[in-house]
N, C-alpha and C. Protein backbone atom coordinates (compact mmCIF):
# COMPACT_ATOMS: atom_id res chain seq x y z
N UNK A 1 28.20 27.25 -39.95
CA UNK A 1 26.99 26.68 -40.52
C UNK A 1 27.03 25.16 -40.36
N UNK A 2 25.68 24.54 -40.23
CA UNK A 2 25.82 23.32 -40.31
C UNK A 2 26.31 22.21 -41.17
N UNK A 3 26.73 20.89 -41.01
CA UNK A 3 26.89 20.22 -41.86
C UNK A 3 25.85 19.98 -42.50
N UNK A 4 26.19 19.67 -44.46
CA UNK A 4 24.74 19.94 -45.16
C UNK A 4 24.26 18.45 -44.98
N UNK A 5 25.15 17.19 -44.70
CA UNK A 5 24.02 16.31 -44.31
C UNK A 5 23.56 15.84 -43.31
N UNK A 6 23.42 17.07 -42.21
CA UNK A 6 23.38 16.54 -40.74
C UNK A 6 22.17 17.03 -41.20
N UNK A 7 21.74 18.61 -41.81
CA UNK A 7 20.70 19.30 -42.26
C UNK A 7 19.90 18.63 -43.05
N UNK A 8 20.23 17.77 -43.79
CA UNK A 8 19.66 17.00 -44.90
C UNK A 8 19.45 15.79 -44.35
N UNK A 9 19.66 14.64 -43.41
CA UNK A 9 19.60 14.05 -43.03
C UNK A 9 19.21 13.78 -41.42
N UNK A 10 20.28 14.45 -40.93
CA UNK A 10 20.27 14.26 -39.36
C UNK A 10 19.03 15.06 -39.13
N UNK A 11 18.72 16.04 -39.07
CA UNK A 11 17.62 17.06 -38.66
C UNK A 11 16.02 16.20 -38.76
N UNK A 12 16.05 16.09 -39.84
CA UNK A 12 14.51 14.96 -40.13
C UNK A 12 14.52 13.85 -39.44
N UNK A 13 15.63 13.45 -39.60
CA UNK A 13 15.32 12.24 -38.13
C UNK A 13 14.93 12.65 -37.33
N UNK A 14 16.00 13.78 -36.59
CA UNK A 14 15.58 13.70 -35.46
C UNK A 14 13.99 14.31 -34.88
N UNK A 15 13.34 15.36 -36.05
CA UNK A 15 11.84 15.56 -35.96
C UNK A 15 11.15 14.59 -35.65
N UNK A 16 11.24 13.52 -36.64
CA UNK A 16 10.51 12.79 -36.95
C UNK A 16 10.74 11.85 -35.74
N UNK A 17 11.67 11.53 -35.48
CA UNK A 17 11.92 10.45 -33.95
C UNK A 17 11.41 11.24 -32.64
N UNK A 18 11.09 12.17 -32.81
CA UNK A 18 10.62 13.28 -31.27
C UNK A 18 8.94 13.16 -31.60
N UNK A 19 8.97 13.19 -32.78
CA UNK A 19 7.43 13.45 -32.69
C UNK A 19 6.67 12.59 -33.14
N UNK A 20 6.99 11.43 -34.44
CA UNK A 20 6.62 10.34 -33.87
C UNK A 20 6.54 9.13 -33.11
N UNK A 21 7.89 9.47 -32.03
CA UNK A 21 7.99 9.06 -30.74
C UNK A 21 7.30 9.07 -30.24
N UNK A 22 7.10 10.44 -29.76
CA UNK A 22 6.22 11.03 -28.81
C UNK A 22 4.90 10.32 -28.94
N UNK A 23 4.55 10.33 -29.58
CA UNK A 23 3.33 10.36 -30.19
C UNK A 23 3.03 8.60 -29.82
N UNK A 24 4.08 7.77 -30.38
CA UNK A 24 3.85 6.38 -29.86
C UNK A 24 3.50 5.86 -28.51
N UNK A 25 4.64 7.04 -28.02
CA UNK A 25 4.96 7.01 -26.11
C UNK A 25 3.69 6.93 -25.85
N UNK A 26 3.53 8.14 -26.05
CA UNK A 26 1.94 8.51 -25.25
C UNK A 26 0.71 7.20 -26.02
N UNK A 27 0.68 7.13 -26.92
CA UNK A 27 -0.35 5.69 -26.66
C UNK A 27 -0.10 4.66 -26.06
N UNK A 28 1.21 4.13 -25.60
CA UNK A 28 1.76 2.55 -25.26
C UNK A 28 1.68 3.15 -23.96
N UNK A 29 2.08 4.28 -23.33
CA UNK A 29 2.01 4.85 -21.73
C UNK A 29 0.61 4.69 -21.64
N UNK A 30 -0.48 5.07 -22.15
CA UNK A 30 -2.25 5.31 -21.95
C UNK A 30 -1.97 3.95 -21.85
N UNK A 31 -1.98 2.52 -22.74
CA UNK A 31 -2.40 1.56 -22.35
C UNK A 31 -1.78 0.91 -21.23
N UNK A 32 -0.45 1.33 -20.93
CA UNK A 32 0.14 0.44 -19.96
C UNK A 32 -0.38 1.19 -18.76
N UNK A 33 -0.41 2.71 -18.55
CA UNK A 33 -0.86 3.25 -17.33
C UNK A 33 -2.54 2.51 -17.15
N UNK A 34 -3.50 2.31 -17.91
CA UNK A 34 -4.61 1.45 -17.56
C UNK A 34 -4.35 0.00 -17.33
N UNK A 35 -3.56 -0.58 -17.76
CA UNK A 35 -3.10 -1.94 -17.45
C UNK A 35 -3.10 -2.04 -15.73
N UNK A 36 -1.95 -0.96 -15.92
CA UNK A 36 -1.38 -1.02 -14.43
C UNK A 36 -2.40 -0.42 -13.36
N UNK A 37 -3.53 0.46 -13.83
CA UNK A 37 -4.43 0.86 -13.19
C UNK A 37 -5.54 -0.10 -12.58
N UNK A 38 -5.82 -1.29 -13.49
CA UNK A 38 -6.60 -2.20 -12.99
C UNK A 38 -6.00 -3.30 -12.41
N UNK A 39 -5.05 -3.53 -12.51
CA UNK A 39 -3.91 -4.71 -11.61
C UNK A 39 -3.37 -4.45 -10.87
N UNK A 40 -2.41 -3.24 -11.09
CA UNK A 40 -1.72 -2.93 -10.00
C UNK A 40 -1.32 -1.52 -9.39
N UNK A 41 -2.95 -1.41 -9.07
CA UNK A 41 -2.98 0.01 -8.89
C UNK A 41 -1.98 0.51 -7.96
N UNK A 42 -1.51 0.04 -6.52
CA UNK A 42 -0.46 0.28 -5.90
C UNK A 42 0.99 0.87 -6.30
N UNK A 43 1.29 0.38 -7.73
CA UNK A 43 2.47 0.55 -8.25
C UNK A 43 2.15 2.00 -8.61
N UNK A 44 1.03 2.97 -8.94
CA UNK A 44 0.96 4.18 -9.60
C UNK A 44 1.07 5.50 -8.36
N UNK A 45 1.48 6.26 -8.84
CA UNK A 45 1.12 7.36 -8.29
C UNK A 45 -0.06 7.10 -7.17
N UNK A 46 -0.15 7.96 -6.16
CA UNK A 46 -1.12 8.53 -5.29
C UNK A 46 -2.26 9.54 -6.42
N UNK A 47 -3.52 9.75 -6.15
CA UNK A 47 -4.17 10.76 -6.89
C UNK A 47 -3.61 11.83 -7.01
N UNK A 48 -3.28 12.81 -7.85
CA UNK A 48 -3.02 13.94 -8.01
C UNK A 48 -4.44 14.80 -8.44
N UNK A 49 -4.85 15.87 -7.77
CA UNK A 49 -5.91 16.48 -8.15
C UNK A 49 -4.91 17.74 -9.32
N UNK A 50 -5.57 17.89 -9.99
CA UNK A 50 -5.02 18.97 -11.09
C UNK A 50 -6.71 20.52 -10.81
N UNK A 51 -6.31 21.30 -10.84
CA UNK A 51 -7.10 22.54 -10.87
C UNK A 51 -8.00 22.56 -12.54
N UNK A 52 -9.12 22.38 -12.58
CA UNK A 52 -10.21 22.41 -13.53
C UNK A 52 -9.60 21.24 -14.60
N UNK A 53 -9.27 20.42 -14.29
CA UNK A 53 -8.69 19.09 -15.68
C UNK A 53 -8.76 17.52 -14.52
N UNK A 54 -8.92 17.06 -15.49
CA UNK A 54 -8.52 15.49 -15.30
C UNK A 54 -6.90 15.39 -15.38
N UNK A 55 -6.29 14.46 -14.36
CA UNK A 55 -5.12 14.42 -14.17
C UNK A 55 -4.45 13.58 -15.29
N UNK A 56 -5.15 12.54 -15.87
CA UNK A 56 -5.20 11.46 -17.09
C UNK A 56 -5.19 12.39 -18.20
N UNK A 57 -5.71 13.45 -18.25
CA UNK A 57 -6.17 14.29 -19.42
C UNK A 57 -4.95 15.17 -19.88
N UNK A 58 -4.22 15.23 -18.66
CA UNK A 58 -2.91 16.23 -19.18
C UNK A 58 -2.04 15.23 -19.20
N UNK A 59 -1.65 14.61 -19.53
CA UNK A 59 -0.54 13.19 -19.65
C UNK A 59 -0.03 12.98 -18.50
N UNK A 60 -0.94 12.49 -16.90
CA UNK A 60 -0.88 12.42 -16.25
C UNK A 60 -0.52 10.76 -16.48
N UNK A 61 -0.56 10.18 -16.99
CA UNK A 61 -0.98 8.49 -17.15
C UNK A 61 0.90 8.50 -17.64
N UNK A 62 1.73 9.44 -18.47
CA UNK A 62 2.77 9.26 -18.81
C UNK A 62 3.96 9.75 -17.84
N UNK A 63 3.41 10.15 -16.81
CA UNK A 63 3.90 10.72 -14.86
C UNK A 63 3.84 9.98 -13.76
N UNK A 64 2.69 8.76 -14.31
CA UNK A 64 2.42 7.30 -13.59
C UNK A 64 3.22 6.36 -13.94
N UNK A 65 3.24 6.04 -15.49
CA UNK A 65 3.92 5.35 -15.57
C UNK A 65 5.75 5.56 -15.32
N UNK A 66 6.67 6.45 -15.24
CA UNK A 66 7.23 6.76 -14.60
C UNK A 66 7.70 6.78 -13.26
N UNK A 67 6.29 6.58 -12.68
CA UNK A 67 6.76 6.68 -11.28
C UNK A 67 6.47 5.45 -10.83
N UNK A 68 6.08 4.89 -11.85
CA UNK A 68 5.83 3.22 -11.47
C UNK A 68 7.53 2.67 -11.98
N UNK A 69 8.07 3.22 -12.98
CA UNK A 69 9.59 3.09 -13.39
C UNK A 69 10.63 3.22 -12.08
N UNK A 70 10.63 4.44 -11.90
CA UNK A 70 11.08 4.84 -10.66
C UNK A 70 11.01 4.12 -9.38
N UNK A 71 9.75 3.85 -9.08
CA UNK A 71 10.05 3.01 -7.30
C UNK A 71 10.06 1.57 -7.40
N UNK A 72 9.83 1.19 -8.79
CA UNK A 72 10.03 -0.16 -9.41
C UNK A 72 8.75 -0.72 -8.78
N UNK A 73 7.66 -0.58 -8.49
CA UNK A 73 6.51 -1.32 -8.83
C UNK A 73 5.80 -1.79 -9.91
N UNK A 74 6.71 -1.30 -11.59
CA UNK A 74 6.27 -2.36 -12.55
C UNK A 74 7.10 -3.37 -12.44
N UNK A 75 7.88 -4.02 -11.31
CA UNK A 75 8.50 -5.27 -11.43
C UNK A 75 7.95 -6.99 -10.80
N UNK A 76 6.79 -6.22 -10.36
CA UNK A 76 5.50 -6.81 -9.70
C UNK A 76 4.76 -7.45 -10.80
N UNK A 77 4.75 -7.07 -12.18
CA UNK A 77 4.08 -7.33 -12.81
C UNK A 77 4.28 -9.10 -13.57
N UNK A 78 3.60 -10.09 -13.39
CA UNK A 78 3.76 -11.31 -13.49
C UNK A 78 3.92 -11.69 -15.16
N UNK A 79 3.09 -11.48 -16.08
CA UNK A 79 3.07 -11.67 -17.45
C UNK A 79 4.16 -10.47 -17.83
N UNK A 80 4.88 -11.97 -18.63
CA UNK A 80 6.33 -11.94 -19.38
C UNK A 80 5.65 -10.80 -20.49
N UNK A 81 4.97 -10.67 -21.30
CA UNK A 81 4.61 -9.87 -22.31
C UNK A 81 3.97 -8.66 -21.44
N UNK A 82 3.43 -8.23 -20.86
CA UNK A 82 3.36 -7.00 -20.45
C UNK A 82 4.71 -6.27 -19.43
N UNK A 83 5.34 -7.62 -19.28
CA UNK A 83 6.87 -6.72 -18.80
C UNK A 83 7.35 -5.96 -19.83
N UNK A 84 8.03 -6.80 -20.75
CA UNK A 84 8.64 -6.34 -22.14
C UNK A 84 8.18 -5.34 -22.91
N UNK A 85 6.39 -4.92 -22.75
CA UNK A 85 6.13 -4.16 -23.29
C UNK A 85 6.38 -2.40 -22.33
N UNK A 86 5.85 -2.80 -21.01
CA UNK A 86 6.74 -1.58 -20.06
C UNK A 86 8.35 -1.35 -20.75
N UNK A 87 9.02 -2.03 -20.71
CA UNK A 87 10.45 -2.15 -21.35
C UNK A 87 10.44 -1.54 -22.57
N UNK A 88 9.56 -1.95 -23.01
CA UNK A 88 9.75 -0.91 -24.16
C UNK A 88 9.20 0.14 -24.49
N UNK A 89 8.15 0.36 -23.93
CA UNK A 89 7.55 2.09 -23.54
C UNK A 89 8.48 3.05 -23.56
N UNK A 90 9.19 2.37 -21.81
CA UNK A 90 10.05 3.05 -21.29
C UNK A 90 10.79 3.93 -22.75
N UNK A 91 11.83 2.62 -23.16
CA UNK A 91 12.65 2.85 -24.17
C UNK A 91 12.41 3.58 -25.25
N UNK A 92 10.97 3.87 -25.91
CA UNK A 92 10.68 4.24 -26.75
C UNK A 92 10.29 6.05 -26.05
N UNK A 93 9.76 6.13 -24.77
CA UNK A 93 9.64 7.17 -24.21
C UNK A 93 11.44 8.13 -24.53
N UNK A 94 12.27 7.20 -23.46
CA UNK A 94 13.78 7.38 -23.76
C UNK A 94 14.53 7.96 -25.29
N UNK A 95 13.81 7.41 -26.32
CA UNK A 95 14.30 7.79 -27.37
C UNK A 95 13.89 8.90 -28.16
N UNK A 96 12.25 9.39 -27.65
CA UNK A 96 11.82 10.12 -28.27
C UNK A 96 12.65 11.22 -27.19
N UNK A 97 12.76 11.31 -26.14
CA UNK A 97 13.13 12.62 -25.07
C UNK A 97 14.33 12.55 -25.96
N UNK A 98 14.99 11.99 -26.44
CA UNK A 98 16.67 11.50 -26.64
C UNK A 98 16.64 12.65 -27.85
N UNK A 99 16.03 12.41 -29.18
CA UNK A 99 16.03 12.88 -30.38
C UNK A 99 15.46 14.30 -30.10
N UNK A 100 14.42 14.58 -29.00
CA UNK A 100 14.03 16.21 -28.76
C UNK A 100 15.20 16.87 -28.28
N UNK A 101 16.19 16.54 -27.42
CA UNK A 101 17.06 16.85 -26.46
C UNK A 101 18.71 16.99 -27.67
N UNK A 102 18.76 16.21 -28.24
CA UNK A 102 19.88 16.29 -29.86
C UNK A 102 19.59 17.70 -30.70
N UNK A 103 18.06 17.61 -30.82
CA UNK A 103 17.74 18.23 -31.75
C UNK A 103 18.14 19.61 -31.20
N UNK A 104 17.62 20.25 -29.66
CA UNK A 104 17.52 21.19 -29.43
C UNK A 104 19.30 21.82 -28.92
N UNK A 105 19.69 20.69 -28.84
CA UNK A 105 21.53 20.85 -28.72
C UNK A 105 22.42 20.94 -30.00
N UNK A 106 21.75 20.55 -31.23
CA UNK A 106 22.43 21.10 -32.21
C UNK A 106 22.28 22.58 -33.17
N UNK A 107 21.13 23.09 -32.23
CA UNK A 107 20.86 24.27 -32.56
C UNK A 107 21.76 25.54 -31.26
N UNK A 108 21.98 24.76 -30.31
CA UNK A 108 22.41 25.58 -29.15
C UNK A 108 23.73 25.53 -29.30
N UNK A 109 24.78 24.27 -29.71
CA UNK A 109 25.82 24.23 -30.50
C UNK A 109 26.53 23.99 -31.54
N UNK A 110 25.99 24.92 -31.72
CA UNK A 110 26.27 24.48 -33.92
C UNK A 110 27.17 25.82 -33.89
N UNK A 111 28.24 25.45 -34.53
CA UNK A 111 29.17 26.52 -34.66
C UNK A 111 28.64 27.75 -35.72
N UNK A 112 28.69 28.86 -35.35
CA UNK A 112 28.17 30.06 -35.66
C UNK A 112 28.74 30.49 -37.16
């Protein structure tokens, strides 16, 4: 059985850091993926057509910004404050995957 204050403690964090992570991610990704959409559109993804949806509509904008992470075309970006804030997307993206990925490993190894 678990420890009672990993249960009492650790567990609610980590909900609460996955999902209102998440939840942050995805607004600071929407604004930075439009940032980057009107400046530097080059840095994003190619169009992706999606079958009956908008590609933006399925958190396509949080697959851009990523892949703007990835080939490093947000390093193009000139203003010091919209760097830092990519930087911290990122990070805040990072932490929420971090606390979903804990959470779902202390259920997969938690001694029986």
């Amino acid at each position: 059985m678990m420890n009672t204050w990993f249960v009492s403690f650790g567990l609610p964090f980590l909900i609460l850091g996955a999902l209102v992570g998440g939840g942050l991610y995805a607004l600071c990704a929407s604004t930075m993926y439009t940032y980057l959409k009107e400046n530097y559109s080059d840095a994003l993804p190619p169009r992706i057509d999606v079958f009956m949806n908008d590609y933006e509509a399925v958190g396509g904008f949080m697959a851009g910004v990523w892949y703007a992470q990835r080939t490093g075309g947000w390093r193009r970006i000139e203003s010091r404050s919209w760097r830092y804030f990519f930087v911290a997307t990122q990070s805040l993206g990072l932490f929420a995957m971090s606390c979903c990925a804990i959470f779902c490993a202390a259920f997969l190894f938690a001694p029986r």
